[in-house]
Structure formats: structure tokens, C-alpha cells
Protein backbone atom coordinates (compact mmCIF):
# COMPACT_ATOMS: atom_id res chain seq x y z
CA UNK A 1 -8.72 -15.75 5.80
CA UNK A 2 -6.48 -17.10 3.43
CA UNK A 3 -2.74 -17.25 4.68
CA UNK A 4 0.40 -17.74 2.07
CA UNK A 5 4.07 -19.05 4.07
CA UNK A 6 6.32 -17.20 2.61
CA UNK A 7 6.87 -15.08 -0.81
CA UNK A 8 3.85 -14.43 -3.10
CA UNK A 9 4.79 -14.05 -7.01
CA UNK A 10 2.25 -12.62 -8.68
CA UNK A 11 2.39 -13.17 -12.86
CA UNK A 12 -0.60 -11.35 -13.95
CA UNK A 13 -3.18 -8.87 -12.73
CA UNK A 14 -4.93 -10.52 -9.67
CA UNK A 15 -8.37 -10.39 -7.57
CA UNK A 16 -8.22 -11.83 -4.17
CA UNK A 17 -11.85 -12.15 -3.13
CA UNK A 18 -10.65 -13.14 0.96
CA UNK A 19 -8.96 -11.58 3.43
CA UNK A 20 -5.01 -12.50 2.74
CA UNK A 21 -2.11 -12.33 4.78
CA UNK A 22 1.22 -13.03 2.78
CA UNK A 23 4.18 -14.37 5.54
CA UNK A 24 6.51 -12.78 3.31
CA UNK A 25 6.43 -10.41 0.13
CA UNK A 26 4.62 -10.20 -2.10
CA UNK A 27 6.46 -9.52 -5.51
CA UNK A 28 5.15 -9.15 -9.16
CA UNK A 29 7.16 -11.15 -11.45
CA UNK A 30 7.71 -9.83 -15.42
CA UNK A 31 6.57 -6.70 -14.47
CA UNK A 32 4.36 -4.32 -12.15
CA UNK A 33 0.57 -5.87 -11.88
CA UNK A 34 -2.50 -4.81 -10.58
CA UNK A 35 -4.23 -6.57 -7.16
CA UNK A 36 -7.64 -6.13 -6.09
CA UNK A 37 -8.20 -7.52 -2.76
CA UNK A 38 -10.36 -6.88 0.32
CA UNK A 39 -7.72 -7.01 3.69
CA UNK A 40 -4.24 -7.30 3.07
CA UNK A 41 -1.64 -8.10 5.74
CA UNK A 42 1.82 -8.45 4.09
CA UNK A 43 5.37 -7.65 4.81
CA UNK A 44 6.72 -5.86 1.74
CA UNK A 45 4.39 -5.01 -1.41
CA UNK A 46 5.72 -3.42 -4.63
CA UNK A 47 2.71 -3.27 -7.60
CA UNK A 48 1.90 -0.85 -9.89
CA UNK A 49 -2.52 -0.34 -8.74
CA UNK A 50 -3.26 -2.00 -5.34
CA UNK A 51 -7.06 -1.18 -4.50
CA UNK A 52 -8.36 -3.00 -0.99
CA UNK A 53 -10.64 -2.53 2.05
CA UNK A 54 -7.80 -2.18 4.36
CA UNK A 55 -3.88 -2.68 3.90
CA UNK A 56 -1.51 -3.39 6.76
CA UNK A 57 2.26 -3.80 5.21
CA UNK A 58 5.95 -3.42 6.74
CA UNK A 59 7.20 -1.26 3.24
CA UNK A 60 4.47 -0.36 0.38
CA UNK A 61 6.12 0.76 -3.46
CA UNK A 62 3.36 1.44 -5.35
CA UNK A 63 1.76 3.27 -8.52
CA UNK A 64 -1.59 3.55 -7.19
CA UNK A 65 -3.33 3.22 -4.02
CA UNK A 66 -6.95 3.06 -3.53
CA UNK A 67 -8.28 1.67 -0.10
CA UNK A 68 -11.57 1.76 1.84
CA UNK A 69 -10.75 3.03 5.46
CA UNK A 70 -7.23 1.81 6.50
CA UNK A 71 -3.42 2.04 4.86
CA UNK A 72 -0.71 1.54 6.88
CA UNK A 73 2.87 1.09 6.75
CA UNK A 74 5.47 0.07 9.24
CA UNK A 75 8.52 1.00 7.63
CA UNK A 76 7.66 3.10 4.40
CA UNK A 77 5.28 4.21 2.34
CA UNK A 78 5.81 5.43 -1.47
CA UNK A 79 3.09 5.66 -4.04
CA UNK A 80 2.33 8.14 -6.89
CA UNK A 81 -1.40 8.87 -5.68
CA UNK A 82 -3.67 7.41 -3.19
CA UNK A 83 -7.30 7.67 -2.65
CA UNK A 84 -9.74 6.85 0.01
CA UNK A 85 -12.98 5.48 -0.20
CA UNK A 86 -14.19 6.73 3.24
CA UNK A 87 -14.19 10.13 4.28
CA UNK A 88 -13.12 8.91 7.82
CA UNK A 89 -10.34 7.04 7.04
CA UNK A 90 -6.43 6.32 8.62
CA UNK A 91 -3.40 6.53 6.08
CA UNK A 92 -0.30 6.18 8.30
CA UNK A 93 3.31 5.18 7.62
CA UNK A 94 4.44 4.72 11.83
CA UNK A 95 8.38 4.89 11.19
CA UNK A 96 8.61 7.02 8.27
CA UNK A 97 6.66 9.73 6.19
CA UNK A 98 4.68 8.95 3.36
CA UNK A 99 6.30 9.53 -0.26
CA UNK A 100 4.02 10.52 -3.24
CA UNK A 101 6.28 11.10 -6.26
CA UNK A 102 9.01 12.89 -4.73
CA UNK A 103 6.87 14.77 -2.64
CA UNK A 104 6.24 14.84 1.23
CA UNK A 105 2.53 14.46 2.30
CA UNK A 106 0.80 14.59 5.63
CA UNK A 107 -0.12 11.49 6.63
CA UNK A 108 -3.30 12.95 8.05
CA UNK A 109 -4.72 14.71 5.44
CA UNK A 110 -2.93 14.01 2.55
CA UNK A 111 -1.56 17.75 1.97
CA UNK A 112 2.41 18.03 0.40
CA UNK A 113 4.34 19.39 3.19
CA UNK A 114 6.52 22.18 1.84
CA UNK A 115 10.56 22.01 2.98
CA UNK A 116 11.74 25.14 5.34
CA UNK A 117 14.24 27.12 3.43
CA UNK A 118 16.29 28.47 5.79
């Protein structure tokens, strides 16, 4: 397991072929990159395609989300599209909801949740 103290700045598209848990965030400087890694552990993560094994982050912002079994979020959860790998898998934001491009979505199946109109 490879462990980074504090912030990690990302400048280009980046593979991670460990486990990684960032003490801080992880931002992507010039722009929004790609990271490919196997567990991630971090405390805020903002890239445009993230694809791991299993995520565990305090706020995720990101384009693309494609994980093997496990995504969660403490505090929020936005991305344009997720996928799992596993058809028995957890996607969970514990203190919010999950956003998807200004959508609401189950956190359990994925499904938009439609507003009551009252």
C-alpha cells in the first residue's frame, strides 16, 4: 500500500498499479485527468475518468466512474455516469445522495429518482 501525506497533484493521465491512500486531496493540476488505480482511499477527488477496484473518498467530482465492487462517499458524490464491474456491487454516498448530471439516483440501484410535485 502506497500512502501520500498530504495533497496529490496529478499533471497528466495516471496509472497507480498499488493500493493508494492520499492523506489529503487529490487534485489534477492544468486540467481534469484520467486515474486508473486498483483501491483508492482519499479525502476529496475531482478528475474527469476515475476507473478502480474499490474507491473510499470523503467528496468525489467526477466525469466518469467505473469501479469493480465498491464506491463510496462520505460527504458527496457527483459524477456524470458510473458503471460497475460486478453485478453485486455497493455504490453509496452515507451523508448525502448521489448526483449524476443534475439528476438524483438511487444509490442502490442506480435508478433517477423523480421529484414529488405537489
Amino acid at each position: 500500500m502506497k500512502t501520500i501525506k498530504g495533497d496529490l497533484i496529478l499533471k497528466e493521465n495516471t496509472t497507480i498499479v498499488d493500493d493508494l491512500t492520499v492523506e489529503g486531496n487529490i487534485i489534477c493540476e492544468g486540467g481534469l485527468w484520467n486515474l486508473t488505480c486498483k483501491d483508492l482511499i482519499c479525502w476529496n477527488l475531482n478528475c474527469k475518468a476515475l476507473i478502480c477496484w474499490n474507491l473510499i473518498c470523503w467528496g468525489l467530482d467526477c466525469k466518469d466512474l467505473n469501479f469493480y465492487a465498491v464506491a463510496v462517499a462520505y460527504k458527496s458524490f457527483k459524477c456524470k455516469s458510473w458503471k460497475a464491474r460486478r453485478d453485486n456491487y455497493i455504490i453509496k454516498c452515507l451523508d448525502g445522495e448521489i448526483e449524476i448530471k443534475d439528476k438524483k439516483v438511487c444509490d442502490k440501484c442506480g435508478a433517477e429518482l423523480k421529484e414529488l410535485v405537489e
